[in-house]
Protein backbone atom coordinates (compact mmCIF):
# COMPACT_ATOMS: atom_id res chain seq x y z
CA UNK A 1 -18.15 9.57 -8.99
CA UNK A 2 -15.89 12.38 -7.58
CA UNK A 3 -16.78 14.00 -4.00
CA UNK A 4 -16.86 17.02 -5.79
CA UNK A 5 -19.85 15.98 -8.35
CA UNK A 6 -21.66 14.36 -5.39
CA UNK A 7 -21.38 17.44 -3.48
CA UNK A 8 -22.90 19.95 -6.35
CA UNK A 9 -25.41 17.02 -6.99
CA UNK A 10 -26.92 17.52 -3.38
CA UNK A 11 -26.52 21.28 -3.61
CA UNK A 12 -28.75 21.67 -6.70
CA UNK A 13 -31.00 19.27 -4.81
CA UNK A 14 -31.12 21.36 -1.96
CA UNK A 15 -31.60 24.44 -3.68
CA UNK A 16 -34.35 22.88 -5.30
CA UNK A 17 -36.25 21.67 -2.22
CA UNK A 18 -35.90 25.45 -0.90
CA UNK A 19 -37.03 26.69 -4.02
CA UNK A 20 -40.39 24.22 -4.27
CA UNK A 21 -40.89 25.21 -0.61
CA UNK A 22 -41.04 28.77 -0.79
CA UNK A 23 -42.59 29.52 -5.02
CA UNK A 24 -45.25 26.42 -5.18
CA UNK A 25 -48.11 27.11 -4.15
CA UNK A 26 -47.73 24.02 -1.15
CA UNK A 27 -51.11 25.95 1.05
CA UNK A 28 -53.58 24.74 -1.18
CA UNK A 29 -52.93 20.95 -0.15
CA UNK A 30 -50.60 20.91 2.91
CA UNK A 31 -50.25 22.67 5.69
CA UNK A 32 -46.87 24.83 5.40
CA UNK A 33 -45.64 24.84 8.71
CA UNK A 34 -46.24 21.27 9.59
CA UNK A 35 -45.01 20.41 5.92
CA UNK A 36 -41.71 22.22 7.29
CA UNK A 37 -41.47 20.96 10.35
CA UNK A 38 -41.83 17.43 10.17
CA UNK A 39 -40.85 16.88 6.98
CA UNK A 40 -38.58 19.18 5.25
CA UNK A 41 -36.45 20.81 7.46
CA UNK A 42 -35.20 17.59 8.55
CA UNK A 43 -34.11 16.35 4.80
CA UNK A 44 -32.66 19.51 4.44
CA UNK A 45 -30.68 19.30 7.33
CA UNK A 46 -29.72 16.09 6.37
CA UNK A 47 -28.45 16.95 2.83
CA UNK A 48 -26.40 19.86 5.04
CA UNK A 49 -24.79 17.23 7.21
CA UNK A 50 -23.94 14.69 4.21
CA UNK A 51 -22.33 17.86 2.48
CA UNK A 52 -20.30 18.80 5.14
CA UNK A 53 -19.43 15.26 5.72
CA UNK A 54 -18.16 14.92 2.20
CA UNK A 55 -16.37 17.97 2.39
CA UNK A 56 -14.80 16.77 6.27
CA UNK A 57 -13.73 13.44 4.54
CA UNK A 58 -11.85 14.64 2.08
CA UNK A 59 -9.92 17.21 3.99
CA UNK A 60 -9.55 14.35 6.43
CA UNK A 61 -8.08 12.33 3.37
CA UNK A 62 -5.88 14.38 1.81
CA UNK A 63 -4.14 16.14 4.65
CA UNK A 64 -3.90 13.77 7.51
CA UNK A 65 -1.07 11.59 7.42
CA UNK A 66 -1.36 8.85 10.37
CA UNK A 67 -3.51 5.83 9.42
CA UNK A 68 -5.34 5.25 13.26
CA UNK A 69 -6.20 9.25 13.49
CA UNK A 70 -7.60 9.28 9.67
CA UNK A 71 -9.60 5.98 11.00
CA UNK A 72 -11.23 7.25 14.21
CA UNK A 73 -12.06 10.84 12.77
CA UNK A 74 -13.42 9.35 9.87
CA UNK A 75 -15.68 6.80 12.24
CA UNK A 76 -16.90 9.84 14.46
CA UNK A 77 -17.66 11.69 11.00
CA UNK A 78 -20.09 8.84 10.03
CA UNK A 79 -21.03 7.98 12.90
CA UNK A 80 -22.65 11.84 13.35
CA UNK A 81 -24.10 11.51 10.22
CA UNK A 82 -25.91 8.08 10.91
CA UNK A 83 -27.33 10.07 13.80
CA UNK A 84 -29.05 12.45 11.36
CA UNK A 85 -30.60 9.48 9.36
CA UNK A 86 -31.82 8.15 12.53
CA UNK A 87 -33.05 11.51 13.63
CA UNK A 88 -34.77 11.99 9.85
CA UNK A 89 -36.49 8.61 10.09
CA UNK A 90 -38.00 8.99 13.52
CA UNK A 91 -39.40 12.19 12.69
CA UNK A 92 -40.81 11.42 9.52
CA UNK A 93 -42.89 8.85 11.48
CA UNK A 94 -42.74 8.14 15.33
CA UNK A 95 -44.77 4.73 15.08
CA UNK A 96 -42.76 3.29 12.60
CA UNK A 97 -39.15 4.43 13.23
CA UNK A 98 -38.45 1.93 15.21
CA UNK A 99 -39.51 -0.77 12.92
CA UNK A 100 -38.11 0.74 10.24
CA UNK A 101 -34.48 1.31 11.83
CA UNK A 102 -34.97 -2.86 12.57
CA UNK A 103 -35.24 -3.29 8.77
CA UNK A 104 -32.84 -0.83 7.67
CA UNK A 105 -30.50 -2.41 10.17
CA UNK A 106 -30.66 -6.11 8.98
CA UNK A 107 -31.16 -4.95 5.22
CA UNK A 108 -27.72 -2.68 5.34
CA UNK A 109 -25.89 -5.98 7.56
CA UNK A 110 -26.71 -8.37 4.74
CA UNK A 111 -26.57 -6.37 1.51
CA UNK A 112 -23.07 -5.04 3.02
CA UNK A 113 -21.70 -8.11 4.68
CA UNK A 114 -18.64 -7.76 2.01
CA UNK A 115 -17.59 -4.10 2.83
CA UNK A 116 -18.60 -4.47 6.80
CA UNK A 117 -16.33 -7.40 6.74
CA UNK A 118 -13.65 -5.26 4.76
CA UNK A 119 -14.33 -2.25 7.59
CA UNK A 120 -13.88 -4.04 10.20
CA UNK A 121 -10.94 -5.89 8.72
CA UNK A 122 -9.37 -2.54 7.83
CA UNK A 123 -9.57 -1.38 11.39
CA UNK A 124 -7.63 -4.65 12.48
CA UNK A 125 -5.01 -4.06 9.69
CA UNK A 126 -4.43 -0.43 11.16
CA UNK A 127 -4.59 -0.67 15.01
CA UNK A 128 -2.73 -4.47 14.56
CA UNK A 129 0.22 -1.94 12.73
CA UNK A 130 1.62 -4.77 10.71
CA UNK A 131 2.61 -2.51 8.14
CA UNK A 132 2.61 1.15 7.28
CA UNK A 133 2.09 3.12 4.59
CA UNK A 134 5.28 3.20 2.30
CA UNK A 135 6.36 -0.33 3.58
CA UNK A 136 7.14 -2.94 0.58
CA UNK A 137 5.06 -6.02 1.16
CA UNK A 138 4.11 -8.60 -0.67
CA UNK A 139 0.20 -10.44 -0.24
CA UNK A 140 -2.04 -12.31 -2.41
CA UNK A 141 0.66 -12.42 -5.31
CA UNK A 142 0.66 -8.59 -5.53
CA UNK A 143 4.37 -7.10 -4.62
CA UNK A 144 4.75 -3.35 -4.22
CA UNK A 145 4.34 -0.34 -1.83
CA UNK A 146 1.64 0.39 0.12
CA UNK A 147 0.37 3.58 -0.74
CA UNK A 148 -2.72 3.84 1.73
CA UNK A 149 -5.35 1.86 3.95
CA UNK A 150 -9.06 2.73 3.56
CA UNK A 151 -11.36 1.57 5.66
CA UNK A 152 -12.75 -0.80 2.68
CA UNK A 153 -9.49 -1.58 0.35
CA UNK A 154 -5.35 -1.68 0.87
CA UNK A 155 -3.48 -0.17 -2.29
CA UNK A 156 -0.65 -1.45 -3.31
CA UNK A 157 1.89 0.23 -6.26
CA UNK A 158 3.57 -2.32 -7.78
CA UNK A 159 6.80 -3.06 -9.47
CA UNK A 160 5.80 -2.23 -12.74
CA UNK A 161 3.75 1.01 -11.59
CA UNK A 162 0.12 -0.63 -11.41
CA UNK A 163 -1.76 0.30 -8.80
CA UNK A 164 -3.47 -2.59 -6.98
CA UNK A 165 -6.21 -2.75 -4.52
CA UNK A 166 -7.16 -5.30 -2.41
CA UNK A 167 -9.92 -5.72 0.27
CA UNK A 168 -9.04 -5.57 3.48
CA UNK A 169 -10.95 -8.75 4.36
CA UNK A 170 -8.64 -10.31 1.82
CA UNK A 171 -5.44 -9.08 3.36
CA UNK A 172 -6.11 -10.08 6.64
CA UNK A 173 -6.63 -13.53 5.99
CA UNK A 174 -3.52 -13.87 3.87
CA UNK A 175 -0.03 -14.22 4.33
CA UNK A 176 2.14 -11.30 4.54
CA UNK A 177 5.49 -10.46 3.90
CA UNK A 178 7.00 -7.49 4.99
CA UNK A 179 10.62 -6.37 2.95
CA UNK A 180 10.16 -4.23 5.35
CA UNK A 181 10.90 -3.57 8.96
CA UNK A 182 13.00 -1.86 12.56
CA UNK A 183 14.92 -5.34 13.73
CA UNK A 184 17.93 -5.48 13.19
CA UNK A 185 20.44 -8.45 12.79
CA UNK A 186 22.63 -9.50 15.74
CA UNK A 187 26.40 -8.70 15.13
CA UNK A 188 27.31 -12.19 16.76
CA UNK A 189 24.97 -14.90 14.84
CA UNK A 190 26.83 -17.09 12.20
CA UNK A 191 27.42 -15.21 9.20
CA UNK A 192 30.17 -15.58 6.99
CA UNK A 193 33.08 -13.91 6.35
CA UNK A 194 31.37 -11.52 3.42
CA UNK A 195 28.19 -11.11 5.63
CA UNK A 196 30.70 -9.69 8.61
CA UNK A 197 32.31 -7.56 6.51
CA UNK A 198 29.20 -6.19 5.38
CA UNK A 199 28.00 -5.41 8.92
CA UNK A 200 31.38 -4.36 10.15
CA UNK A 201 31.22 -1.46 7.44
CA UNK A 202 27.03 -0.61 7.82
CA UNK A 203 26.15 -2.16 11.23
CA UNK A 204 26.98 1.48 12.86
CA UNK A 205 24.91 3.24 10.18
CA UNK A 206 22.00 0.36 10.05
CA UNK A 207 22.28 1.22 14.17
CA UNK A 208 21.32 4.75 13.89
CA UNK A 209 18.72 4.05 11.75
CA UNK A 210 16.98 1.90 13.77
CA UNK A 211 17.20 4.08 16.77
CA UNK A 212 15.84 7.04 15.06
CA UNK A 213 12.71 5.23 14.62
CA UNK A 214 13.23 4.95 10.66
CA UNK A 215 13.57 1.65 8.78
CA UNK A 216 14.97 -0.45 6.39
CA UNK A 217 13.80 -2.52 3.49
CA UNK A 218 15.58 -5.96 2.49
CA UNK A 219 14.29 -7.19 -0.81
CA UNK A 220 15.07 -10.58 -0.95
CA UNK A 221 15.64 -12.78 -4.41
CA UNK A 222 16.88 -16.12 -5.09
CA UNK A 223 18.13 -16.95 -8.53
CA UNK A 224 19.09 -19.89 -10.29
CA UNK A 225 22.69 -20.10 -11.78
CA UNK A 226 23.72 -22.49 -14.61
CA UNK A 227 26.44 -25.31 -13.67
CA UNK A 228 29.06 -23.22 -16.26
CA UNK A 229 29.25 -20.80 -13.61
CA UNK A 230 31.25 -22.10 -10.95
CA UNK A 231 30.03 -21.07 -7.60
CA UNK A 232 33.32 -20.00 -6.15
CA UNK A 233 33.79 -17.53 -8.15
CA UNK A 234 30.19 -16.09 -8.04
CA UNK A 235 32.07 -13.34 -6.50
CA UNK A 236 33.97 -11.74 -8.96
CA UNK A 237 31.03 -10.90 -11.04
CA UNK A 238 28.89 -10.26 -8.17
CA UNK A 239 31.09 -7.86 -7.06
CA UNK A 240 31.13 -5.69 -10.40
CA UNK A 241 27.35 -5.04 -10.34
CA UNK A 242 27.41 -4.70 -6.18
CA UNK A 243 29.71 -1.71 -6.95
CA UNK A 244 27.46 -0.34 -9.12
CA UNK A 245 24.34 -0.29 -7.22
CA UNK A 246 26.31 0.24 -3.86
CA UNK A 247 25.91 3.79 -3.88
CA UNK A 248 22.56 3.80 -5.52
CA UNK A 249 20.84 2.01 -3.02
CA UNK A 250 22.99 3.37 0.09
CA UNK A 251 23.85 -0.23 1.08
CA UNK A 252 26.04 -2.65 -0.48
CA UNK A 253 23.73 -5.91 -1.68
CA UNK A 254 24.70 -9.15 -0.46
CA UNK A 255 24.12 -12.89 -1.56
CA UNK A 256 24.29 -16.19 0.12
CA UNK A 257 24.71 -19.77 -1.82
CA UNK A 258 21.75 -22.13 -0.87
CA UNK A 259 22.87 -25.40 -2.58
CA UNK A 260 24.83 -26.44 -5.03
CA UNK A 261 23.62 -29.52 -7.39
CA UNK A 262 24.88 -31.26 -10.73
CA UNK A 263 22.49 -28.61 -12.71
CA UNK A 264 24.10 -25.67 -11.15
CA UNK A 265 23.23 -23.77 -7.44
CA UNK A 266 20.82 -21.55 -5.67
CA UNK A 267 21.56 -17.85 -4.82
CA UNK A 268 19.46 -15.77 -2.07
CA UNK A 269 20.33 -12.20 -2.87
CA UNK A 270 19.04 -8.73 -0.81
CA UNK A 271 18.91 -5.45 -1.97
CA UNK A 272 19.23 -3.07 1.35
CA UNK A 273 18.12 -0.12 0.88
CA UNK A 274 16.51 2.39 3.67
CA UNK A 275 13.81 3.97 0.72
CA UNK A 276 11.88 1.19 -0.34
CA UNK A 277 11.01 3.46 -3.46
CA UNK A 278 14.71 2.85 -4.62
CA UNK A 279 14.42 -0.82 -4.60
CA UNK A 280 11.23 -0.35 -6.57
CA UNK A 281 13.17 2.04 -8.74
CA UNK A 282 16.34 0.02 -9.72
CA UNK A 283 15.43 -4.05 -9.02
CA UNK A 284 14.58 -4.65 -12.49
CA UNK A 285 17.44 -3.21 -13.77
CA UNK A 286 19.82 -4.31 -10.85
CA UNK A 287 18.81 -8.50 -12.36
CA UNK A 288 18.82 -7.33 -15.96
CA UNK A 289 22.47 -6.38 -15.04
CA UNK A 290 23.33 -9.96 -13.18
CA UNK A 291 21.70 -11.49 -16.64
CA UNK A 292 24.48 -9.57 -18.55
CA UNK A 293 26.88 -10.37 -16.00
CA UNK A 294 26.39 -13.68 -15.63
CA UNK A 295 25.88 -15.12 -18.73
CA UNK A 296 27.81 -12.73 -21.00
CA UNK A 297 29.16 -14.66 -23.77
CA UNK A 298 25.34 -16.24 -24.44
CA UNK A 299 23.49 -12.72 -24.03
CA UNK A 300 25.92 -10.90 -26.04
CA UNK A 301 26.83 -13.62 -28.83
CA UNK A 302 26.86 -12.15 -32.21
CA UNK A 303 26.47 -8.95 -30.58
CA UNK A 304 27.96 -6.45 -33.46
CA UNK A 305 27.83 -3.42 -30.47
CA UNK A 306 29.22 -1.83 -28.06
CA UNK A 307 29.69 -3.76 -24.24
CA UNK A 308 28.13 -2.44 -21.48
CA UNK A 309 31.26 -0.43 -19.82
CA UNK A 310 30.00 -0.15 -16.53
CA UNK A 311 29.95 -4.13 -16.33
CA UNK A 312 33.51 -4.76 -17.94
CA UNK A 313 31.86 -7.26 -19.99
CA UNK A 314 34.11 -8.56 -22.64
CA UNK A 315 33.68 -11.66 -24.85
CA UNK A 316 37.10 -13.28 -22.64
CA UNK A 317 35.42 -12.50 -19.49
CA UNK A 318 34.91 -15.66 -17.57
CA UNK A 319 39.26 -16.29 -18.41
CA UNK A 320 40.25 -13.12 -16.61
CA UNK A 321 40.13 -14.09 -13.17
């Protein structure tokens, strides 16, 4: 239900209670001012406080962007509303508040083990900070964007624009991995010649990212490639489709072989990018073009059309180099 139905729901209730108070004739069984004083004015200051506490949280929701300052002002929020309960159930009975807080208490812990668990777990996920809102992550099989973190679920956008959410006991108990992140690579491990030139050209850029406070995403995806491909030459069609997505993405991607075996090899390829939207944005479309790329002549066989230009695929391809 919306906040906003909730919120008229309680009004009309209000008005109601106000309404009975004042028109029914209440003196002929019950005394008025005790009636009011014990009794109804505090439900109806209760129903006040959960309104403006609906209101607070989503203000609090919509406009506040940091995940630890949305937590704690939405803990003090129903935390001061909890008091009012309290407050209501003492003075509806003074003998029996206590006993009934005991119950309430133990009944709430075990009916809501599932979303305490998922509270508490959320405020681990946010003060731990290992991930933000916006980061790409992948957890539990779901791979995607985090879009926000509630104190009960995490949502996650995916790929293909579904929007996932998890509990937060469940993410905290699983494996994470984060695409991404501030580190940054060392200039002098062991990379090879293509990997230097990459870093030669972006380390200075990737640099001034990283000490703005900003970061930067690194999809990573390892393909399979048929033994009709041979591996030293990977890089002449690699090269074609890096040059297209090179200034799509802001950084040029780069690939590493794994192995190389009788039924072909293993390529780990990342997509850089510093908007982890873009990756989201262009990924499927960025392997749909190393599909075309790679295995031309069996993708486009008896293909009466047009080749894609901005591939140079032609039927003579894998003879031109």
């Amino acid at each position: 239900m919306k906040k906003i139905y909730k919120i008229l729901i309680w009004a009309a209730v209000l008005v109601l209670i106000i309404s009975a108070f004042f028109y029914l004739p209440i003196d002929l069984w019950l005394n008025r001012e005790l009636l009011w004083s014990n009794y109804l004015f505090p439900i109806i200051v209760n129903i006040v406080v959960y309104i403006i506490r609906t209101i607070f949280l989503g203000i609090i929701n919509s406009t506040m962007k940091g995940k630890v300052s949305k937590f704690l002002f939405s803990v003090v929020i129903n935390l001061i509303w909890v008091g009012f309960v309290l407050w209501l159930i003492f003075s509806l009975d003074e003998n029996y508040g206590l006993a009934i807080t005991s119950f309430l208490i133990v009944a709430i812990s075990l009916t809501f083990r599932n979303r305490i668990n998922n509270i508490v777990s959320g405020a681990m996920i946010i003060l731990a900070e290992g991930f933000d809102v916006g980061d790409l992550i992948e957890t539990n099989g779901v791979q995607g964007i985090v879009e926000d973190i509630s104190l009960n679920y995490t949502q996650i956008r995916q790929f293909n624009g579904i929007l996932t959410l998890l509990p937060n006991q469940l993410v905290f108990n699983s494996k994470i991995t984060k695409f991404t992140y501030k580190t940054l690579l060392d200039k002098n491990e062991n990379l090879s010649e293509e990997d230097r030139g990459f870093f030669e050209k972006y380390g200075d850029k990737l640099t001034r990212l990283i000490s703005k406070g900003n970061k930067i995403t690194r999809y990573i995806k390892t393909i399979e490639v048929r033994p009709n491909i041979d591996p030293d030459k990977l890089h002449h069609l690699l090269d074609v489709v890096f040059d297209k997505y090179e200034p799509l993405l802001g950084f040029r991607p780069i690939y590493y072989v794994n192995f190389t075996t009788f039924s072909g090899c293993s390529v780990t390829i990342q997509l850089i990018c510093e908007n982890p939207k873009l990756i989201v944005l262009h990924v499927n479309e960025f392997l749909k073009d190393l599909l075309y790329k790679l295995y031309s002549e069996e993708v486009f066989e008896n293909w009466d059309g047009d080749f894609p230009v901005d591939l140079m695929i032609d039927k003579k391809q894998r003879g031109d180099f």
